[in-house]
N, C-alpha and C. Protein backbone atom coordinates (compact mmCIF):
# COMPACT_ATOMS: atom_id res chain seq x y z
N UNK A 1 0.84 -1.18 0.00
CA UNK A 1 0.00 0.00 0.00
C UNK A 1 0.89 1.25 0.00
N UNK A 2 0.66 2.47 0.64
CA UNK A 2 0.73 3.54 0.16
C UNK A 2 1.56 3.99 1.83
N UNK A 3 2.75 5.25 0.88
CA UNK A 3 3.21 5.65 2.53
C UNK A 3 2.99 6.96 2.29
N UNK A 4 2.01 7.27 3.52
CA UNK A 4 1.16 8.44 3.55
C UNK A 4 2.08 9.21 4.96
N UNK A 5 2.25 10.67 4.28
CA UNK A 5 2.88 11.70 5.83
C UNK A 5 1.27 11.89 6.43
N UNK A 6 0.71 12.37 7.01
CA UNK A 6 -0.53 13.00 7.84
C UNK A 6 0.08 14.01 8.62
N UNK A 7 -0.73 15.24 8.44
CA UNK A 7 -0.35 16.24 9.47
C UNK A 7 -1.57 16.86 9.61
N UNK A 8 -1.76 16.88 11.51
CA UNK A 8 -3.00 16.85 11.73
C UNK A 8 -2.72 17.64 13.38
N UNK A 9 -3.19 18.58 13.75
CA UNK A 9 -2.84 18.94 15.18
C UNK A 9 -3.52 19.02 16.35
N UNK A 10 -4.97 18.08 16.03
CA UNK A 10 -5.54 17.21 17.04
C UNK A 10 -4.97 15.95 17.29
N UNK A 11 -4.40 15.76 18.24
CA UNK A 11 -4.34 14.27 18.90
C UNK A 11 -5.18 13.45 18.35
N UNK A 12 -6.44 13.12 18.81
CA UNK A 12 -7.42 12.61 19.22
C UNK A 12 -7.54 11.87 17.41
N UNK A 13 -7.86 13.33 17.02
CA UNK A 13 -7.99 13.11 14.89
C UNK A 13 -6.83 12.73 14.69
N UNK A 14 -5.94 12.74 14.80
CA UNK A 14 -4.39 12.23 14.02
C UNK A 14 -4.80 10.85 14.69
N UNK A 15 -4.59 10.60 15.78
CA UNK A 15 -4.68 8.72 16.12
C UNK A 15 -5.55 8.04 14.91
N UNK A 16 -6.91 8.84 15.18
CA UNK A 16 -7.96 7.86 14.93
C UNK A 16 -7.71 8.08 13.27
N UNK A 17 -6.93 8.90 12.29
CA UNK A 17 -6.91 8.58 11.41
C UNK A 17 -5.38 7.43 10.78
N UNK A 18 -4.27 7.51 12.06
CA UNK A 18 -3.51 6.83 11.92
C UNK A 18 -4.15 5.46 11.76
N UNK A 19 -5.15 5.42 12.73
CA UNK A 19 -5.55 3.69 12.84
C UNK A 19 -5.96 3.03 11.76
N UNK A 20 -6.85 4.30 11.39
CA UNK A 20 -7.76 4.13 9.75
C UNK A 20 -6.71 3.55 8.86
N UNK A 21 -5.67 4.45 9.06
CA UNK A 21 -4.65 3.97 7.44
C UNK A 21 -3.84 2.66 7.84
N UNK A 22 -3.48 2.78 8.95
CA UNK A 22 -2.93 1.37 9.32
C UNK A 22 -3.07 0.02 9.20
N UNK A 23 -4.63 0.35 9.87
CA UNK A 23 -5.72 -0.80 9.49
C UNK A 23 -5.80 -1.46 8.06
N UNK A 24 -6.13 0.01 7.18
CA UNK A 24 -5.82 0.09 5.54
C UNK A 24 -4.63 -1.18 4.89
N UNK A 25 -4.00 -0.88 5.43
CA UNK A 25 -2.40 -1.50 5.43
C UNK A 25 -1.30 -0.33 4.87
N UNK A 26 -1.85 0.99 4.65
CA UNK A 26 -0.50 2.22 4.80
C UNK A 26 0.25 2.50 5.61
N UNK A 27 1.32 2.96 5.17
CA UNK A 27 2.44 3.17 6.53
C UNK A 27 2.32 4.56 6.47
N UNK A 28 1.98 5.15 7.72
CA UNK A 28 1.72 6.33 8.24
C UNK A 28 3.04 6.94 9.02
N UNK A 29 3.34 7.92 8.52
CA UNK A 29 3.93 8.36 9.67
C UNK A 29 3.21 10.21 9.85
N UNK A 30 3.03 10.28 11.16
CA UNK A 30 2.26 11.86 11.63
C UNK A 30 3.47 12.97 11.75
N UNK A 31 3.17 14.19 11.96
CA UNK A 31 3.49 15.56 12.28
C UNK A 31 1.78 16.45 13.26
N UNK A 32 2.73 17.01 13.97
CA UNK A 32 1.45 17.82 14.38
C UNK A 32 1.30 19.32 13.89
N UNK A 33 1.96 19.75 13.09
CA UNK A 33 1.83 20.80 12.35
C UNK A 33 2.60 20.76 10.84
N UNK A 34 2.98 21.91 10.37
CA UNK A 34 2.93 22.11 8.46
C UNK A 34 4.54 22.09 8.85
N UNK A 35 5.07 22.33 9.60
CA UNK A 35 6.28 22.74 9.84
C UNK A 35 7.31 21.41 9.83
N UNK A 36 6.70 20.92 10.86
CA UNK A 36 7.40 19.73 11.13
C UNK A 36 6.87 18.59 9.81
N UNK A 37 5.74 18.52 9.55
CA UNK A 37 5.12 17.18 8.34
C UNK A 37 6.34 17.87 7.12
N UNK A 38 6.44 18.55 7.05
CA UNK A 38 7.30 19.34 5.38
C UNK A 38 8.82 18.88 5.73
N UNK A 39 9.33 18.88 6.80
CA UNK A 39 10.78 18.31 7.75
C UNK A 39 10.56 17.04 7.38
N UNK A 40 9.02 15.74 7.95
CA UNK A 40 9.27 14.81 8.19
C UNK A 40 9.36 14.41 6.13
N UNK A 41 8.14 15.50 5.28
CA UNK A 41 8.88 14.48 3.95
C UNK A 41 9.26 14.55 3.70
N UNK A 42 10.67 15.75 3.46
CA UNK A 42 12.17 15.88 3.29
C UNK A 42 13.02 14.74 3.77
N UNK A 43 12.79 14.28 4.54
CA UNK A 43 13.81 13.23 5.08
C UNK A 43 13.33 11.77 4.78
N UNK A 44 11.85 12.11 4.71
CA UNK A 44 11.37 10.18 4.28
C UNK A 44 10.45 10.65 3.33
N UNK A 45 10.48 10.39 2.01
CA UNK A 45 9.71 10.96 1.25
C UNK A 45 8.38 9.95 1.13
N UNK A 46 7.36 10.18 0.56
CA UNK A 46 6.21 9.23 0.69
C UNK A 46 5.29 9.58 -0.26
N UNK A 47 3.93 8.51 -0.83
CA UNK A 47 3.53 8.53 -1.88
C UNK A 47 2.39 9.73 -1.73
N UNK A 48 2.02 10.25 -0.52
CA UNK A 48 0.31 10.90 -0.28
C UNK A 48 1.03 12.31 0.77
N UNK A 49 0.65 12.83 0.69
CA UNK A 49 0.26 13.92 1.85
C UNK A 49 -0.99 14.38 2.46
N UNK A 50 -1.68 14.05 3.09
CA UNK A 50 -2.78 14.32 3.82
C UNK A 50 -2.85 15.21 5.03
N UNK A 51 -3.04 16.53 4.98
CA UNK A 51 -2.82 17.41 5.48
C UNK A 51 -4.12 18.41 6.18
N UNK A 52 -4.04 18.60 7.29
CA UNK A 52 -5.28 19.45 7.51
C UNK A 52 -4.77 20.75 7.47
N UNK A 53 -5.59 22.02 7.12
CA UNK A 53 -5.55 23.25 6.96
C UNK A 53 -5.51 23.97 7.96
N UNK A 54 -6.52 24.17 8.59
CA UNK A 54 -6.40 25.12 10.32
C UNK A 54 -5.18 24.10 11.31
N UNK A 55 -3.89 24.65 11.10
CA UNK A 55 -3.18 23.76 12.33
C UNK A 55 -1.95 25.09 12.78
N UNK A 56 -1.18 24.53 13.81
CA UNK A 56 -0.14 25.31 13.82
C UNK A 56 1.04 25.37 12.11
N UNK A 57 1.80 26.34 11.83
CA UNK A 57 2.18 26.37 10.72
C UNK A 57 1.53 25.68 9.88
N UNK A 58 0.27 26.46 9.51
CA UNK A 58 -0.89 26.31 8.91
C UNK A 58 -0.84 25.28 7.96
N UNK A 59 -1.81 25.08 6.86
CA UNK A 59 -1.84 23.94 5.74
C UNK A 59 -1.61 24.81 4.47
N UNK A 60 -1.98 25.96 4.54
CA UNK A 60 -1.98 26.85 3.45
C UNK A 60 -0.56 26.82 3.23
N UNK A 61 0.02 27.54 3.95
CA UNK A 61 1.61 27.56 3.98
C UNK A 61 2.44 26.43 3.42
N UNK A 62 2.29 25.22 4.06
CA UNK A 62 2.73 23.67 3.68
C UNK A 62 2.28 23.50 2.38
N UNK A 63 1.44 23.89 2.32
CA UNK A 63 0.67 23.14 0.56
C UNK A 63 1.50 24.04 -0.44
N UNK A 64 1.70 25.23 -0.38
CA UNK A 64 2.25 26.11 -1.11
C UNK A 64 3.79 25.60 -1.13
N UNK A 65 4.72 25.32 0.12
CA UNK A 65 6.40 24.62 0.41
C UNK A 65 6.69 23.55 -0.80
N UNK A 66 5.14 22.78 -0.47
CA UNK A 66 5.43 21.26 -0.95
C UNK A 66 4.83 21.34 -2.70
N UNK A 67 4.01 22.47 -3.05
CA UNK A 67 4.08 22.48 -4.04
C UNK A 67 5.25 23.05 -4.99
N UNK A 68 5.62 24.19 -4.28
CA UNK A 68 6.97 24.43 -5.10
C UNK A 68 7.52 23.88 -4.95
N UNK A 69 8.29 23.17 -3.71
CA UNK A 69 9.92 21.66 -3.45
C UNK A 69 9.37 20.40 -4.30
N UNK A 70 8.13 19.97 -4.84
CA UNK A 70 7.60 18.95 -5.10
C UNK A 70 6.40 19.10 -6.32
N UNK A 71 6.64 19.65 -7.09
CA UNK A 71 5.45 19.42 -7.57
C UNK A 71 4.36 18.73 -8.19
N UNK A 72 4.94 17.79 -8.05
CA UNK A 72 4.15 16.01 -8.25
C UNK A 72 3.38 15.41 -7.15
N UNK A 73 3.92 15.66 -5.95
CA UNK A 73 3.32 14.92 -4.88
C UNK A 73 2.27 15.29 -4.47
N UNK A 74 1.95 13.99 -4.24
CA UNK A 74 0.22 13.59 -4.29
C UNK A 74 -0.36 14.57 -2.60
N UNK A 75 -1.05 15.29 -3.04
CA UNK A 75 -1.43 16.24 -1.69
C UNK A 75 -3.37 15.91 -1.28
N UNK A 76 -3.83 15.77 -0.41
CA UNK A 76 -5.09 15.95 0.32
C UNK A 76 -4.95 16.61 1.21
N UNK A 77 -5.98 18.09 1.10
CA UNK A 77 -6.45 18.45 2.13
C UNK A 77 -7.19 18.54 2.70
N UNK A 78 -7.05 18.16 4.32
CA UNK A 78 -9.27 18.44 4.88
C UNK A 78 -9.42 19.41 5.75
N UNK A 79 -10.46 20.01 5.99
CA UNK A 79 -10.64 21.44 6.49
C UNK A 79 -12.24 20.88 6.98
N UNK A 80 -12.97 21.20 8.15
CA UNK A 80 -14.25 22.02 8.24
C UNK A 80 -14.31 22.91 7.74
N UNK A 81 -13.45 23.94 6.92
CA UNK A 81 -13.86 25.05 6.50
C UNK A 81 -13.91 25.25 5.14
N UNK A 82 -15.12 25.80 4.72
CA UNK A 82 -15.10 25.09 2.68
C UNK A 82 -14.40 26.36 1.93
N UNK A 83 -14.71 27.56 2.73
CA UNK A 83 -13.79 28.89 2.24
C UNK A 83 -11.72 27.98 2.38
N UNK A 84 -11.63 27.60 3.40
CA UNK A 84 -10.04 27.34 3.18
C UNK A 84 -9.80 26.21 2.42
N UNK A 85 -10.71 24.96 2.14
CA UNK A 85 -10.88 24.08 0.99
C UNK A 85 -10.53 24.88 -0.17
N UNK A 86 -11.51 25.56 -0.30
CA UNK A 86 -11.33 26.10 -1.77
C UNK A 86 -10.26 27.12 -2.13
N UNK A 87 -9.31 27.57 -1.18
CA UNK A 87 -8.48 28.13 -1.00
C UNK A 87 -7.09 27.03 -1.18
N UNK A 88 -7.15 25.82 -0.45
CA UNK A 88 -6.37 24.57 -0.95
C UNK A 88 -6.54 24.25 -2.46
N UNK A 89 -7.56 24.22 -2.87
CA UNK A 89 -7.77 23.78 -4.31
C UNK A 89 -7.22 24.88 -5.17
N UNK A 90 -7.06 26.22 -4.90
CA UNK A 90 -6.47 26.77 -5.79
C UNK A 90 -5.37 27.05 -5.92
N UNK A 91 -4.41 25.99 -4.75
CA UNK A 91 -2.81 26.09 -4.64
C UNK A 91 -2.65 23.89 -5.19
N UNK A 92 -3.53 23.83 -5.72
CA UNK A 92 -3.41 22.55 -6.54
C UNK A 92 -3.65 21.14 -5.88
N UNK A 93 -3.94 21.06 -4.35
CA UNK A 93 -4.19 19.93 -4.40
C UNK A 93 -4.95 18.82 -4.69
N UNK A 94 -4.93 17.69 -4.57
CA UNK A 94 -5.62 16.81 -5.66
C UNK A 94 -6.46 16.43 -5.14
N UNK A 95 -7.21 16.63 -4.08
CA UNK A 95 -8.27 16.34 -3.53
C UNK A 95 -8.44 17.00 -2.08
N UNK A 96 -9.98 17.51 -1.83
CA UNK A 96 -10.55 18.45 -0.55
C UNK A 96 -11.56 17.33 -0.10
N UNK A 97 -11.46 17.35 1.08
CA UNK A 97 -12.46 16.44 2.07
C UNK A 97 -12.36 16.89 3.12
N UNK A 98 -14.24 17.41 2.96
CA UNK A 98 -14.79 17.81 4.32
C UNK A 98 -14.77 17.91 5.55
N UNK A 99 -14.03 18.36 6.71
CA UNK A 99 -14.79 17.52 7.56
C UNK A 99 -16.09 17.95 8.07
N UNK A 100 -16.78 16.73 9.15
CA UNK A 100 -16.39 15.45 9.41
C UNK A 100 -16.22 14.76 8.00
N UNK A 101 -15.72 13.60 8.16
CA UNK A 101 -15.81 12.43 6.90
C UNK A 101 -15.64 11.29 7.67
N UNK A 102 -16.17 10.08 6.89
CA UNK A 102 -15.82 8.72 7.17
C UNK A 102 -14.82 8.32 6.79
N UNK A 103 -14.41 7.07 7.75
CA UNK A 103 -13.30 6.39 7.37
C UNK A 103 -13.23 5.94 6.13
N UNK A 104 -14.55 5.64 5.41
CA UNK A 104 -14.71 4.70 4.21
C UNK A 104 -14.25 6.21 2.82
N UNK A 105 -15.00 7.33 3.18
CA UNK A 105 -14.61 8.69 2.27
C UNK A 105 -12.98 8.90 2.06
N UNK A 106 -12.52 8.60 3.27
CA UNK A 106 -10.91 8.88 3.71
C UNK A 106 -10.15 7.44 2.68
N UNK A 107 -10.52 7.13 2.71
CA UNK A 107 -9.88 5.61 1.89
C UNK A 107 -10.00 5.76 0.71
N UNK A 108 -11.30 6.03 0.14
CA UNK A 108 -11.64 5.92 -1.41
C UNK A 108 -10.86 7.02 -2.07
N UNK A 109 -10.80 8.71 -1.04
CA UNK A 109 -10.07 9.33 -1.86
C UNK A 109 -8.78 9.57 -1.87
N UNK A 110 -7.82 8.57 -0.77
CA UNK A 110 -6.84 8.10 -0.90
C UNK A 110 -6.55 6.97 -2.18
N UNK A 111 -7.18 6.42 -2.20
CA UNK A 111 -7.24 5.39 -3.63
C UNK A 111 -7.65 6.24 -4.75
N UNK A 112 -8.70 6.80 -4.97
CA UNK A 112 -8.64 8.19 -5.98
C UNK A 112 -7.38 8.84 -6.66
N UNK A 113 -6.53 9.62 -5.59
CA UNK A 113 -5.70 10.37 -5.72
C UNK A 113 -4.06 9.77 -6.42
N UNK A 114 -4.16 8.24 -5.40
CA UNK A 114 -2.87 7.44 -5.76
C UNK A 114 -2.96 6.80 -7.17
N UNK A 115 -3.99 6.37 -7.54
CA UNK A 115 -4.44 5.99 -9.12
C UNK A 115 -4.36 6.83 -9.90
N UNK A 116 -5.03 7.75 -9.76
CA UNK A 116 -4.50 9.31 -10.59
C UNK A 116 -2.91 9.28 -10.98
N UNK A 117 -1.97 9.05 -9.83
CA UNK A 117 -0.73 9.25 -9.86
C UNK A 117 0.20 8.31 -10.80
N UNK A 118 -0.64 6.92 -10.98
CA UNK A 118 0.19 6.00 -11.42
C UNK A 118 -0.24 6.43 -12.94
């Protein structure tokens, strides 16, 4: 499967989506902000970025780093907020998901995005 960074700066949401992808059979590794997830894929690069928007060293910021250092890599962002969604979508990433979402939404457009890629 797929090695996905996640950067997410709820606890609680980063676990429970680690478990999701784990479960999945992806190898996850987390950041709790844009700062540190952009550090961790510099050093271990990986097939997905899944990134939330409202965090410390925001998502806006990160999406913009990783689009100029990278501009291939596969990016998701999720937001409760559809104004900063659509604000992600116009710095290119390849897919916006709502929150809340299901685990089953979180999967499909991880499989979405990585098929796209191949």
């Amino acid at each position: 499967m797929a090695r996905i960074i996640l950067m997410e700066d709820d606890d609680i949401f980063r676990e429970t989506i680690m478990r999701v992808l784990t479960e999945a059979g992806h190898s996850v590794k987390a950041a709790a902000n844009g700062f540190d997830g952009v550090a961790l894929y510099r050093a271990e690069s990986a097939d997905l970025i899944l990134t939330d928007i409202v965090m410390p060293h925001g998502g806006l910021p990160t999406i913009r780093v990783l689009r100029s250092e990278f501009p291939k890599l596969a990016i998701i962002a999720m937001s409760g907020s559809h104004v900063r969604l659509d604000m992600a979508g116009g710095l290119g990433v390849n897919r916006m998901l709502a929150k809340p979402f299901t685990s089953q939404q979180l999967l499909d457009a991880i499989t979405e995005v990585l098929a796209a890629q191949s």
